[in-house]
Each structure stands twice: as structure tokens, then as C-alpha cells.
PDB file of N, CA and C in Angstrom:
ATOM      1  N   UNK A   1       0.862  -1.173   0.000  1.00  0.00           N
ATOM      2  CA  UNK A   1       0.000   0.000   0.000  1.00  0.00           C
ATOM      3  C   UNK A   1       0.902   1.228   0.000  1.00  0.00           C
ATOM      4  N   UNK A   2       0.902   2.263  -1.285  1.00  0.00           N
ATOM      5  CA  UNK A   2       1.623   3.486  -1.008  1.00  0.00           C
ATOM      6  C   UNK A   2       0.203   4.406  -0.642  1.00  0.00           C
ATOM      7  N   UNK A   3       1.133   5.599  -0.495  1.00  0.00           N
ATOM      8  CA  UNK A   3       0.394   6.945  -0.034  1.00  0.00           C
ATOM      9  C   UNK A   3       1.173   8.075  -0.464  1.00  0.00           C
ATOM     10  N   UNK A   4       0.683   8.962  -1.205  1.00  0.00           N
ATOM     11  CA  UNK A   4       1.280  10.186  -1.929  1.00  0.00           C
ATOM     12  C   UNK A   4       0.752  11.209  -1.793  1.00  0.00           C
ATOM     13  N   UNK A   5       1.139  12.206  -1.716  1.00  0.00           N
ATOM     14  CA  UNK A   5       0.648  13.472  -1.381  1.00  0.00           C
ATOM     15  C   UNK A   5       0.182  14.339  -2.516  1.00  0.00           C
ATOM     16  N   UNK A   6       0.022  15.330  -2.372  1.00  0.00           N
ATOM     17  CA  UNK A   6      -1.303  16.025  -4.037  1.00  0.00           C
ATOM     18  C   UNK A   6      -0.336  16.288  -4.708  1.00  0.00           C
ATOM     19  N   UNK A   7       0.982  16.264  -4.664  1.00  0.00           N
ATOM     20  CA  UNK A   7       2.055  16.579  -5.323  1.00  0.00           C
ATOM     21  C   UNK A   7       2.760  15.241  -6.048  1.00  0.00           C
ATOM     22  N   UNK A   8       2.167  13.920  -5.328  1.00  0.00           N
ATOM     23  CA  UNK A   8       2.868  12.662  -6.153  1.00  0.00           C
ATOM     24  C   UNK A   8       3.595  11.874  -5.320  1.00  0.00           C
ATOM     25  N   UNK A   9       4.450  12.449  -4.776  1.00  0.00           N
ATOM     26  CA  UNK A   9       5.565  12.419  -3.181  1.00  0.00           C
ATOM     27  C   UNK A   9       5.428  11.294  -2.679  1.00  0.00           C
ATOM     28  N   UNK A  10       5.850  10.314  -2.765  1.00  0.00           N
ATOM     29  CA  UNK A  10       5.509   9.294  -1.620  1.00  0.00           C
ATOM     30  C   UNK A  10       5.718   9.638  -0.214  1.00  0.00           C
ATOM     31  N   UNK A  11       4.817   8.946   0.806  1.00  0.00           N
ATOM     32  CA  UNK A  11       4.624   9.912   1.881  1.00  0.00           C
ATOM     33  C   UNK A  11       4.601   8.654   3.163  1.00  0.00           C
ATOM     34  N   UNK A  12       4.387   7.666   2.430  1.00  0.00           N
ATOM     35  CA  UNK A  12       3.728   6.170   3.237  1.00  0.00           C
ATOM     36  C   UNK A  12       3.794   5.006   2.407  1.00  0.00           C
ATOM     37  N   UNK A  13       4.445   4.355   2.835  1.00  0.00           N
ATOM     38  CA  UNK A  13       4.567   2.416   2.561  1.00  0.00           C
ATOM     39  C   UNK A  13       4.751   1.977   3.447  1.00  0.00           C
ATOM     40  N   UNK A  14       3.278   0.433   2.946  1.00  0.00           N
ATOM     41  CA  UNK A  14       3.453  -0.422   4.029  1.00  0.00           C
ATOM     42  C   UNK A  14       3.539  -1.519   3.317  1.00  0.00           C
ATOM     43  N   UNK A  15       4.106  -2.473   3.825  1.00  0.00           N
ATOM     44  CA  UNK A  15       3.828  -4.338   2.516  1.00  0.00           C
ATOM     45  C   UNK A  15       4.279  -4.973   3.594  1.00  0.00           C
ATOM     46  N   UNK A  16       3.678  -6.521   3.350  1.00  0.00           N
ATOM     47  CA  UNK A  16       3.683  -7.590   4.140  1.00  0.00           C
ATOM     48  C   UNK A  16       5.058  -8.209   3.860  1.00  0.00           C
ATOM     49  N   UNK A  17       5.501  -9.073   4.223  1.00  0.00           N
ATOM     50  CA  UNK A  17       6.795  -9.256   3.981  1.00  0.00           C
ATOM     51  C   UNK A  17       7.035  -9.857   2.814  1.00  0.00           C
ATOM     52  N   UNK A  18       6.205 -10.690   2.713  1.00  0.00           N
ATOM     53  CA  UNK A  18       6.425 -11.599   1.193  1.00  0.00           C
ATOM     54  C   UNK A  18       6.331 -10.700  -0.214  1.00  0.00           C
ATOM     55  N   UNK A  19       6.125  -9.632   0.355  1.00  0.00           N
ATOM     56  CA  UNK A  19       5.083  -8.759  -1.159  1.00  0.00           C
ATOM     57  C   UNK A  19       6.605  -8.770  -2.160  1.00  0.00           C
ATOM     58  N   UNK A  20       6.041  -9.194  -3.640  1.00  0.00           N
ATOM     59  CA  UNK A  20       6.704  -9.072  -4.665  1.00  0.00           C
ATOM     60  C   UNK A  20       7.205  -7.702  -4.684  1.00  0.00           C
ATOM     61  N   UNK A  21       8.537  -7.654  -5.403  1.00  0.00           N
ATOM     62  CA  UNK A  21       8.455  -6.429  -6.098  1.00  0.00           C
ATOM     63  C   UNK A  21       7.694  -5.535  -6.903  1.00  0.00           C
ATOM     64  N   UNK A  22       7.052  -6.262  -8.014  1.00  0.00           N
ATOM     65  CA  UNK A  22       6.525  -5.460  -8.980  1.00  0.00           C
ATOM     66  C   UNK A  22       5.062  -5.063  -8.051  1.00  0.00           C
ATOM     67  N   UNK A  23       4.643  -5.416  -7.419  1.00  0.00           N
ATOM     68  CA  UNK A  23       3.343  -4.933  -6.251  1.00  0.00           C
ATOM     69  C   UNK A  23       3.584  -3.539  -5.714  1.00  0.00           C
ATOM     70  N   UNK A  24       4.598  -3.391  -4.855  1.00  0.00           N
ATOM     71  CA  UNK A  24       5.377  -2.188  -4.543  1.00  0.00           C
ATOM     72  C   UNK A  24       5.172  -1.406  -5.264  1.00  0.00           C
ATOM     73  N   UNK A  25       6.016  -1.455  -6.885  1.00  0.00           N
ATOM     74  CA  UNK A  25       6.293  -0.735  -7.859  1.00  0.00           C
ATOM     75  C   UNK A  25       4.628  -0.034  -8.565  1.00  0.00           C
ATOM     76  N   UNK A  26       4.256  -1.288  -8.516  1.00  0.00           N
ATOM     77  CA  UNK A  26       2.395  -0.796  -9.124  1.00  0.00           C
ATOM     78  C   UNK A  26       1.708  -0.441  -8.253  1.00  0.00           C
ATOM     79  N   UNK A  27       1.446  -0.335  -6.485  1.00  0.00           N
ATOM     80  CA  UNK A  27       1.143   0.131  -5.969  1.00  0.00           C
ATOM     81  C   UNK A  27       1.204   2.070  -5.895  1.00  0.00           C
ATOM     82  N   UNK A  28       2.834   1.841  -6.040  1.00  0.00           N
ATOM     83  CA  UNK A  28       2.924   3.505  -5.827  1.00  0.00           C
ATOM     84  C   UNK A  28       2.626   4.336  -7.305  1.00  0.00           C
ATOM     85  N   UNK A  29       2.685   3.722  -8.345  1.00  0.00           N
ATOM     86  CA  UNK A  29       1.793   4.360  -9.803  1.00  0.00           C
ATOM     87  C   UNK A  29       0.601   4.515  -9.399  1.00  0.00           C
ATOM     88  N   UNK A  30      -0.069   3.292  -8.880  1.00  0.00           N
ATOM     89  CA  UNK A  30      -1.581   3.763  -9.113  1.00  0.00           C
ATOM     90  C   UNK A  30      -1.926   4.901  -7.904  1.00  0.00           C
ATOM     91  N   UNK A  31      -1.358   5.180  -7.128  1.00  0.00           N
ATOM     92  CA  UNK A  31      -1.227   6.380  -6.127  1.00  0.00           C
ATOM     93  C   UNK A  31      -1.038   7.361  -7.012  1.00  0.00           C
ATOM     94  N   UNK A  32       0.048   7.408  -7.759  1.00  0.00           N
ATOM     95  CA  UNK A  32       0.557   8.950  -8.397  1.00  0.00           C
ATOM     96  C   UNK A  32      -0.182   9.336  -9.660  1.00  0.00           C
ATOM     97  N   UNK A  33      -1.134   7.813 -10.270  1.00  0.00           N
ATOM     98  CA  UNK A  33      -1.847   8.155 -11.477  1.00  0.00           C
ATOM     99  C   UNK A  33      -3.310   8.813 -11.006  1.00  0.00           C
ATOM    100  N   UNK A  34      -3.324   8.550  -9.848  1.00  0.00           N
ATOM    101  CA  UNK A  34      -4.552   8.824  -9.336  1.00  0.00           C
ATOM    102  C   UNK A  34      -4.631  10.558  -8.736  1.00  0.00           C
ATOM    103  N   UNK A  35      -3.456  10.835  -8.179  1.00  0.00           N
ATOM    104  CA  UNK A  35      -3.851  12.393  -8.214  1.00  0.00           C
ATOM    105  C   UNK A  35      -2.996  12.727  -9.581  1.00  0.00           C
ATOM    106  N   UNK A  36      -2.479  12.366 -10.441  1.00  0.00           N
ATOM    107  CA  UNK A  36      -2.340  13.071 -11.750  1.00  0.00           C
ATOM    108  C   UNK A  36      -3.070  13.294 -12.625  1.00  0.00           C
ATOM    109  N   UNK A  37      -4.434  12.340 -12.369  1.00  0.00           N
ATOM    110  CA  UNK A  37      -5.624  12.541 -13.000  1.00  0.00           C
ATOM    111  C   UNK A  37      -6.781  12.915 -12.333  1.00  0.00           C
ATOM    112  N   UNK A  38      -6.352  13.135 -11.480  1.00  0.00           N
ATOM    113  CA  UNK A  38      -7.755  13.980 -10.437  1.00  0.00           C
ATOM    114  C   UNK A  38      -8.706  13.199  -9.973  1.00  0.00           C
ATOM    115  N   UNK A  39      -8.223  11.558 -10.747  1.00  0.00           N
ATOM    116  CA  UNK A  39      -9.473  10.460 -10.755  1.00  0.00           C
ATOM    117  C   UNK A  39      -9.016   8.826 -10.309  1.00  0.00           C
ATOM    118  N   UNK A  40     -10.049   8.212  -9.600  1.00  0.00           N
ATOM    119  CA  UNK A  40      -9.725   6.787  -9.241  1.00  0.00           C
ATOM    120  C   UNK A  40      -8.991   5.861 -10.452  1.00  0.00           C
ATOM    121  N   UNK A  41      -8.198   4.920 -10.633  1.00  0.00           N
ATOM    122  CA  UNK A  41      -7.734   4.981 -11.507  1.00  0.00           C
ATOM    123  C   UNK A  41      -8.812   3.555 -12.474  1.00  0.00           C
ATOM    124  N   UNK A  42      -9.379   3.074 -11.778  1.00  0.00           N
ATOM    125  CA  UNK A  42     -10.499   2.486 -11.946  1.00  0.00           C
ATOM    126  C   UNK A  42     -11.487   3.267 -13.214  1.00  0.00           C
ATOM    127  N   UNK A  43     -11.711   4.663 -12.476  1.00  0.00           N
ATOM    128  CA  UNK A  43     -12.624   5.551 -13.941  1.00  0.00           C
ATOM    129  C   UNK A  43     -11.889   5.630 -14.964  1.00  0.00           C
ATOM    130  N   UNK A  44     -10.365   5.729 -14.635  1.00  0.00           N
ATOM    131  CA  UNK A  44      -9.669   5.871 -15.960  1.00  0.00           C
ATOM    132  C   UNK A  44      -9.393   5.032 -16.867  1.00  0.00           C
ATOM    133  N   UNK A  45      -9.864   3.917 -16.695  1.00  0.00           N
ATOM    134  CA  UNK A  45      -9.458   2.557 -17.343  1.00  0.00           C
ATOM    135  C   UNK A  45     -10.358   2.892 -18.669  1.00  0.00           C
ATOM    136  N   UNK A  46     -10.984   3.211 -18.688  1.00  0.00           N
ATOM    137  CA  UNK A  46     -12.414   3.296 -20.012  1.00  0.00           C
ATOM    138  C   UNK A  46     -11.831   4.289 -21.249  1.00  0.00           C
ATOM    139  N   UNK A  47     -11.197   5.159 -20.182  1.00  0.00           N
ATOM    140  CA  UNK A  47     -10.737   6.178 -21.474  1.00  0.00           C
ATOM    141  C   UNK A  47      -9.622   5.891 -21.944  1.00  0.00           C
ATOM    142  N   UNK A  48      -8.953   5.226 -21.542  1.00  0.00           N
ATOM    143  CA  UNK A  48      -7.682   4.542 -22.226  1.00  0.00           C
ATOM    144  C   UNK A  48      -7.636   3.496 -23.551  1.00  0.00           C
ATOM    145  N   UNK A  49      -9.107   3.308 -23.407  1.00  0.00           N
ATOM    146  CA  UNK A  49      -8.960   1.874 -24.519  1.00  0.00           C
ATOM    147  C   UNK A  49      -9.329   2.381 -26.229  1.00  0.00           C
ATOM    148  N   UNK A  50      -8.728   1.971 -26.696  1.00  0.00           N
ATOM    149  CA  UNK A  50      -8.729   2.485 -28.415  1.00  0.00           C
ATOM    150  C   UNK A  50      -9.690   3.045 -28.653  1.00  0.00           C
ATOM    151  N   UNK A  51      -9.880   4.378 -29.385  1.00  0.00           N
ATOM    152  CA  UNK A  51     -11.199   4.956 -30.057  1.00  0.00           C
ATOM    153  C   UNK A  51     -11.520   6.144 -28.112  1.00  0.00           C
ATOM    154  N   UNK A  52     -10.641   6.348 -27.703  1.00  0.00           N
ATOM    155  CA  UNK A  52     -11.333   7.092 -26.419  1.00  0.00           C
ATOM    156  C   UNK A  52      -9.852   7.975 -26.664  1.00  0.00           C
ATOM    157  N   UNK A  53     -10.536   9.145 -25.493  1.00  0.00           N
ATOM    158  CA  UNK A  53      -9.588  10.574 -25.815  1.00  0.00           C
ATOM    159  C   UNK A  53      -8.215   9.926 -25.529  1.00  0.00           C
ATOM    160  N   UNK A  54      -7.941   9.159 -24.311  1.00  0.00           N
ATOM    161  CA  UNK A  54      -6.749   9.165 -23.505  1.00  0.00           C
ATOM    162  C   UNK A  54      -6.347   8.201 -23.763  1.00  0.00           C
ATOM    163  N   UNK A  55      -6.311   7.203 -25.019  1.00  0.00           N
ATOM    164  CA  UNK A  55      -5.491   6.256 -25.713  1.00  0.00           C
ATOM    165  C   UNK A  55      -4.206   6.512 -25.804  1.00  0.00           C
ATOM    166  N   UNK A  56      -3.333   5.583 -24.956  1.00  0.00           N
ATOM    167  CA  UNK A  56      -2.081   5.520 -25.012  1.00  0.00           C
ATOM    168  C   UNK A  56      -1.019   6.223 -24.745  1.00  0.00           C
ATOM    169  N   UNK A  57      -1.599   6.764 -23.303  1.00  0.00           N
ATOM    170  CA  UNK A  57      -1.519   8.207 -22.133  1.00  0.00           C
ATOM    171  C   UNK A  57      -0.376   7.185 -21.364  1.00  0.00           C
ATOM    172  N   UNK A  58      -0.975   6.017 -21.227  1.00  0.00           N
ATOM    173  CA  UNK A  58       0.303   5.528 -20.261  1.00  0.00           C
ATOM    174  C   UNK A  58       1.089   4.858 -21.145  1.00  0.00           C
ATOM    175  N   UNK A  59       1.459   5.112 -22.280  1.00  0.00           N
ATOM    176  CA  UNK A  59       3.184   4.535 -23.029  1.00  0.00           C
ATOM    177  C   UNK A  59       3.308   5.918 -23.003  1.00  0.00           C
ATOM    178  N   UNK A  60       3.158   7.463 -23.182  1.00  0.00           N
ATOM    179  CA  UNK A  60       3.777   8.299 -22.739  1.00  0.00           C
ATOM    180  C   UNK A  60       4.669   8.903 -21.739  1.00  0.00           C
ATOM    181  N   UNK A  61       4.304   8.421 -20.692  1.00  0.00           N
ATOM    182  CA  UNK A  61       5.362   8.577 -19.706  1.00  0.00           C
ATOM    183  C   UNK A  61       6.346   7.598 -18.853  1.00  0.00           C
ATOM    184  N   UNK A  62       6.699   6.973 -19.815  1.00  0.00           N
ATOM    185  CA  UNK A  62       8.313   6.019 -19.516  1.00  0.00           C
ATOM    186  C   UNK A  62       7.203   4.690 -18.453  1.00  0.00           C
ATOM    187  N   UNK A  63       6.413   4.696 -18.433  1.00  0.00           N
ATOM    188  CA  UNK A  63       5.709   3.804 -17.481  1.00  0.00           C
ATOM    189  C   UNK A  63       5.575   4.078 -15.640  1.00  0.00           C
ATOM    190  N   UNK A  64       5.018   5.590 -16.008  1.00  0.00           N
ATOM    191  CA  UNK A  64       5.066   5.789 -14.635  1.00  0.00           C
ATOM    192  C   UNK A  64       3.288   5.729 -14.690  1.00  0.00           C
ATOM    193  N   UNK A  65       2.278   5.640 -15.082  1.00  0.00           N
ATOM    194  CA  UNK A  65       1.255   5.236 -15.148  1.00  0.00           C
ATOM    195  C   UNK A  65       0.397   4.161 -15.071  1.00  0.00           C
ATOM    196  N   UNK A  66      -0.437   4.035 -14.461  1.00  0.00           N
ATOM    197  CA  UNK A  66      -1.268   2.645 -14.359  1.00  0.00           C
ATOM    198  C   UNK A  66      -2.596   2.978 -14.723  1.00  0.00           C
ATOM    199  N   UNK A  67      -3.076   2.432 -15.256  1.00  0.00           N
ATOM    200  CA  UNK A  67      -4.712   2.507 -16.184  1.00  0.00           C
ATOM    201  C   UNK A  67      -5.466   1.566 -16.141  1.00  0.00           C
ATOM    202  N   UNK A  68      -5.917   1.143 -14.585  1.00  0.00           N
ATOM    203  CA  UNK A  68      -6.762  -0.104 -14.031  1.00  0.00           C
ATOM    204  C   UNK A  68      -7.020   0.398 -12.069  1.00  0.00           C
ATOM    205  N   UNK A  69      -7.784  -0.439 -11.804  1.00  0.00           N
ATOM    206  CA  UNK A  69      -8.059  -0.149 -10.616  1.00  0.00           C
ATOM    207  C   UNK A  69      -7.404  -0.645  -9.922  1.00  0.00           C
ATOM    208  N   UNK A  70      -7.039   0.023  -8.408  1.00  0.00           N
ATOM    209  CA  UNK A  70      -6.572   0.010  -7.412  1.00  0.00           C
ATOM    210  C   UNK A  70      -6.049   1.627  -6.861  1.00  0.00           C
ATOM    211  N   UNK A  71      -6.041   2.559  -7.774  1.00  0.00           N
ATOM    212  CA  UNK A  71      -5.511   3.810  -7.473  1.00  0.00           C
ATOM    213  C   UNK A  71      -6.813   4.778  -6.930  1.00  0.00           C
ATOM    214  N   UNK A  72      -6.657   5.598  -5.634  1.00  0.00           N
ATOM    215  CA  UNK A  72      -8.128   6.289  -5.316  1.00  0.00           C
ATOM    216  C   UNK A  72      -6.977   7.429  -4.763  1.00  0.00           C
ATOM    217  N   UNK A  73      -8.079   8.765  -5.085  1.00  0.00           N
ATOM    218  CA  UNK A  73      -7.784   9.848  -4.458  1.00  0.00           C
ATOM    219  C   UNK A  73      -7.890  10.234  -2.612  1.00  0.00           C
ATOM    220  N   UNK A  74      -7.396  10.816  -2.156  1.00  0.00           N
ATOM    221  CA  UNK A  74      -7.468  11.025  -0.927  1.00  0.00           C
ATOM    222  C   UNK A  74      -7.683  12.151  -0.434  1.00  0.00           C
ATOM    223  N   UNK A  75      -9.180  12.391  -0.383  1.00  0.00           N
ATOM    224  CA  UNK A  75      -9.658  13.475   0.122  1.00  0.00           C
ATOM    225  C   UNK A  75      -9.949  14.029   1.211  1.00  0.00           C
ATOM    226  N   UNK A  76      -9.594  15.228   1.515  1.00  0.00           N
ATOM    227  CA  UNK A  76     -10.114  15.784   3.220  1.00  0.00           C
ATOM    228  C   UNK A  76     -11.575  16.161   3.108  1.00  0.00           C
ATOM    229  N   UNK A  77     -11.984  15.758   4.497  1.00  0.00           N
ATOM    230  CA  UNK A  77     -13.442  16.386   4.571  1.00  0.00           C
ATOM    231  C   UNK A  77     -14.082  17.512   4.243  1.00  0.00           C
ATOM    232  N   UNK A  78     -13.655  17.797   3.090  1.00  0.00           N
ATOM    233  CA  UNK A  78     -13.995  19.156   2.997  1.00  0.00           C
ATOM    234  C   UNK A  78     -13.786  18.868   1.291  1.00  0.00           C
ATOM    235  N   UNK A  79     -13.548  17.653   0.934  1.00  0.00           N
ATOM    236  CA  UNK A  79     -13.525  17.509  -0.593  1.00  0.00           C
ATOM    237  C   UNK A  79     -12.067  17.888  -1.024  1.00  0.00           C
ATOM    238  N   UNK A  80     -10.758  18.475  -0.490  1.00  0.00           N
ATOM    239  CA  UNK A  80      -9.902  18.790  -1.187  1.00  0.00           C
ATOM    240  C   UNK A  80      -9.167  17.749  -1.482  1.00  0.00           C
ATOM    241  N   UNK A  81      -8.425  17.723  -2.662  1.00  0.00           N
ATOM    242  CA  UNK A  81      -7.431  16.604  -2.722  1.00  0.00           C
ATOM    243  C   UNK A  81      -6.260  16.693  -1.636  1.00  0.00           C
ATOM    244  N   UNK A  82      -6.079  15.521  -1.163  1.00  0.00           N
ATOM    245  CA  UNK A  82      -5.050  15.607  -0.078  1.00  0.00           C
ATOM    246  C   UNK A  82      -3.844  15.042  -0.706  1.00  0.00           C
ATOM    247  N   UNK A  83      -4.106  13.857  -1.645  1.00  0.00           N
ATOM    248  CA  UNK A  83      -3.053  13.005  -1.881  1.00  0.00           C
ATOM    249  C   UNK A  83      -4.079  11.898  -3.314  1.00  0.00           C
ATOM    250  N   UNK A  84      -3.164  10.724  -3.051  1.00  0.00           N
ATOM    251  CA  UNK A  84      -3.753   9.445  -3.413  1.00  0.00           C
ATOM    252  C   UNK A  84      -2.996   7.907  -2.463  1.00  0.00           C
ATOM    253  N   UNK A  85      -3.673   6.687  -2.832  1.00  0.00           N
ATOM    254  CA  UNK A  85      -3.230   5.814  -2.191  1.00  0.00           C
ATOM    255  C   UNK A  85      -3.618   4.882  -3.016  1.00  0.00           C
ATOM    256  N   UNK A  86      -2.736   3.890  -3.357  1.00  0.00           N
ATOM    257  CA  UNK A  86      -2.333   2.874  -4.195  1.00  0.00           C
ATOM    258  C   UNK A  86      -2.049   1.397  -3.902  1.00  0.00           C
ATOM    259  N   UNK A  87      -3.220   0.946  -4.158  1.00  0.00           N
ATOM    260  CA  UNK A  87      -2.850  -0.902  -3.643  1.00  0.00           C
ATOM    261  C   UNK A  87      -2.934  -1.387  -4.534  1.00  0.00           C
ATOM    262  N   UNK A  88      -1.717  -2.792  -4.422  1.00  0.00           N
ATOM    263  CA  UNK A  88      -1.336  -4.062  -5.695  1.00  0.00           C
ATOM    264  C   UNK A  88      -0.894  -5.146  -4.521  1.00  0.00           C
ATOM    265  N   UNK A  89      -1.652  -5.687  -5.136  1.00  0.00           N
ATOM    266  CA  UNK A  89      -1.351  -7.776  -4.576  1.00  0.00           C
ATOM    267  C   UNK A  89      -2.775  -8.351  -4.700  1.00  0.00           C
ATOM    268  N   UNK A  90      -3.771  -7.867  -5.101  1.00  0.00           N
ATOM    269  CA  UNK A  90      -4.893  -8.832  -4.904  1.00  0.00           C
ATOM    270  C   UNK A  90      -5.643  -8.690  -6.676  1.00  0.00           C
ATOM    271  N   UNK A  91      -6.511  -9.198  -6.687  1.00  0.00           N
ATOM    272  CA  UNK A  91      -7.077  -8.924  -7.743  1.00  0.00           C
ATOM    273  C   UNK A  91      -7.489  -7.371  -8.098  1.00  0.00           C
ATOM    274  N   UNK A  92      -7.680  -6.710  -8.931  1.00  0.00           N
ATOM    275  CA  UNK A  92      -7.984  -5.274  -9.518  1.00  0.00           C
ATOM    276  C   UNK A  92      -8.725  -5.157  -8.474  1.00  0.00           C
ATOM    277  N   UNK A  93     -10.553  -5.248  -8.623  1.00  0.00           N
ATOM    278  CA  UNK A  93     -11.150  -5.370  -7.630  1.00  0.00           C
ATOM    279  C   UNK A  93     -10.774  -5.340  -6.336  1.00  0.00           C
ATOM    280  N   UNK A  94     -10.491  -6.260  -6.038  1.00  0.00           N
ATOM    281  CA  UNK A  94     -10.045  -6.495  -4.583  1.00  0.00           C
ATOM    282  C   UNK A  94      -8.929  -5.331  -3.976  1.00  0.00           C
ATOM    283  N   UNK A  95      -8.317  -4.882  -4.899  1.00  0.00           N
ATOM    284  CA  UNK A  95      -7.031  -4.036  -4.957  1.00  0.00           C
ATOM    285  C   UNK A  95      -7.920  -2.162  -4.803  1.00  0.00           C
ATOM    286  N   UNK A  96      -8.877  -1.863  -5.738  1.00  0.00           N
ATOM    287  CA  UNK A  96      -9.781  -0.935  -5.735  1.00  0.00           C
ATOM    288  C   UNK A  96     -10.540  -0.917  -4.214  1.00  0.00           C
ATOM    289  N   UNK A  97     -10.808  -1.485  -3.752  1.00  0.00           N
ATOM    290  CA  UNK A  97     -11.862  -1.911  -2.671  1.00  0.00           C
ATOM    291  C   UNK A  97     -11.154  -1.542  -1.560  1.00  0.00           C
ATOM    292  N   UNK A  98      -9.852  -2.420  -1.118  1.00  0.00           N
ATOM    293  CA  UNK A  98      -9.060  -1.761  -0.400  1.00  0.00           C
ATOM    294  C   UNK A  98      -8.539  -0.421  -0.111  1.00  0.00           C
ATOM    295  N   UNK A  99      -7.972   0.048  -1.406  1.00  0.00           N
ATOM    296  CA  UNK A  99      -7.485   1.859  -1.735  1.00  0.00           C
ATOM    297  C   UNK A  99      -8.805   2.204  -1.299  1.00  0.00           C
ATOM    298  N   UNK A 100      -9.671   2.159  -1.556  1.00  0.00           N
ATOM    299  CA  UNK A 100     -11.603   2.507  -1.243  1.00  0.00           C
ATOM    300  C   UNK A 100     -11.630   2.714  -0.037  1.00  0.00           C
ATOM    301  N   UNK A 101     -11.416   1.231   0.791  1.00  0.00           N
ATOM    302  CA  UNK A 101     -11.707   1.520   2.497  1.00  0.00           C
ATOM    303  C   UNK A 101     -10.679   2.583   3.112  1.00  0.00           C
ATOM    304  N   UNK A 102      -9.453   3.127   2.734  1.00  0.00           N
ATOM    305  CA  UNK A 102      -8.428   3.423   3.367  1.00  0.00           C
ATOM    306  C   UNK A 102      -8.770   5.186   2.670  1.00  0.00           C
ATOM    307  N   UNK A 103      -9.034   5.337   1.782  1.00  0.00           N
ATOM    308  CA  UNK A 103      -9.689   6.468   1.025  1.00  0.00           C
ATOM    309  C   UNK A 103     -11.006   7.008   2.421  1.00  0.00           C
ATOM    310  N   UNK A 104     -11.649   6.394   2.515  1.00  0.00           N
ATOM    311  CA  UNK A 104     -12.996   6.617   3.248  1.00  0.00           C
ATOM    312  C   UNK A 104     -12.310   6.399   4.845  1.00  0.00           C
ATOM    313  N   UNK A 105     -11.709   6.213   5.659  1.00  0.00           N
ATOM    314  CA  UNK A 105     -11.191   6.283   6.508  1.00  0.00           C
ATOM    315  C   UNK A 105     -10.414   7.991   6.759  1.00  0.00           C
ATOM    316  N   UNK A 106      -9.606   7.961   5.661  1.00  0.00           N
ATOM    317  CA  UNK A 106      -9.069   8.838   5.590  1.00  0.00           C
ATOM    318  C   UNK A 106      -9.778  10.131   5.896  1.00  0.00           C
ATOM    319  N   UNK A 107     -10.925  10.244   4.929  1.00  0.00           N
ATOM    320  CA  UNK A 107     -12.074  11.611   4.867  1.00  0.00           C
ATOM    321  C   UNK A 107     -12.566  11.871   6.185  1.00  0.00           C
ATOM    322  N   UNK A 108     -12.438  10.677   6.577  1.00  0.00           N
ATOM    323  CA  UNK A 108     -13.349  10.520   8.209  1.00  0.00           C
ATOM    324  C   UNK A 108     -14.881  10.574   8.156  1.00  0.00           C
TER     325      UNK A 108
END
């Protein structure tokens, strides 16, 4: 699980011990794709796919992008962007759901 600040910043990691590398690595994208797009990275998955505005947004930037769920914004009670937070090891779903509960915790 990363945590990034409205600026991208990593700010927070946590992983279980076994966690792969590439989990880590896709965790903290879908954090930074998520406040780079103002949006869960879950919504962004739709506009990425051929024939949509944002086709082929993530081979633009060296692969610092992820374009599937698990990435959610992190908002203060008051609606501002605070950050984002980024989970990888479970299924998409399962991965979204999590960033979700920790998102909604967060807001209070």
C-alpha cells in the first residue's frame, strides 16, 4: 500500500513481507496516477482503450502510469485533494476496494 501526497511524493509504505516487487512498484503508480488525474484509476481505465480521448496516455510517460483499478484519491473532509493511495497484490477489484476503504477512513 503506497500513499502520496497532491504533489505525487511518496509519503507512506506499508507491505507484508512476502510482497513481490513489482506490487510495490504498481502500488505507488496507481497512487501517483490517481492524483495526476484527479481520478480513481479504476474511472480511468475506459478512457484509455482504443477509439477514447486518452489512448495511449500511459506509453507516454516512460511507465510511470497505471490505467486499471486500485488507485483512489485522498480526500479531506472538505472535498480537497489531499493526496492518493495505491494498492497491488490482490485482484484489480479487490485491490480498488481496499485503496476505497483506506480512502474513506481517511475523509473521516
Amino acid at each position: 500500500i503506497a500513499v502520496v501526497d497532491d504533489g505525487g511524493n511518496l509519503v507512506a509504505f506499508a507491505a507484508m513481507d512476502d510482497t513481490k516487487l513489482i506490487g510495490a512498484d504498481i502500488s505507488q503508480k496507481k497512487a501517483l496516477t490517481a492524483v495526476y488525474f484527479q481520478m480513481d484509476t479504476k474511472d480511468l481505465a475506459p478512457l484509455v482503450q482504443p477509439g477514447q480521448p486518452l489512448f495511449g496516455i500511459e506509453s507516454t510517460t516512460g511507465g510511470r502510469l497505471v490505467v486499471f483499478g486500485g488507485g483512489v484519491l485522498l480526500r479531506t473532509a472538505d472535498g480537497t485533494i489531499a493526496g492518493g493511495v495505491g494498492v497491488s497484490a490482490g485482484t484489480v477489484d479487490e485491490d480498488h476496494q481496499v485503496a476505497a476503504a483506506g480512502s474513506k477512513v481517511f475523509a473521516g
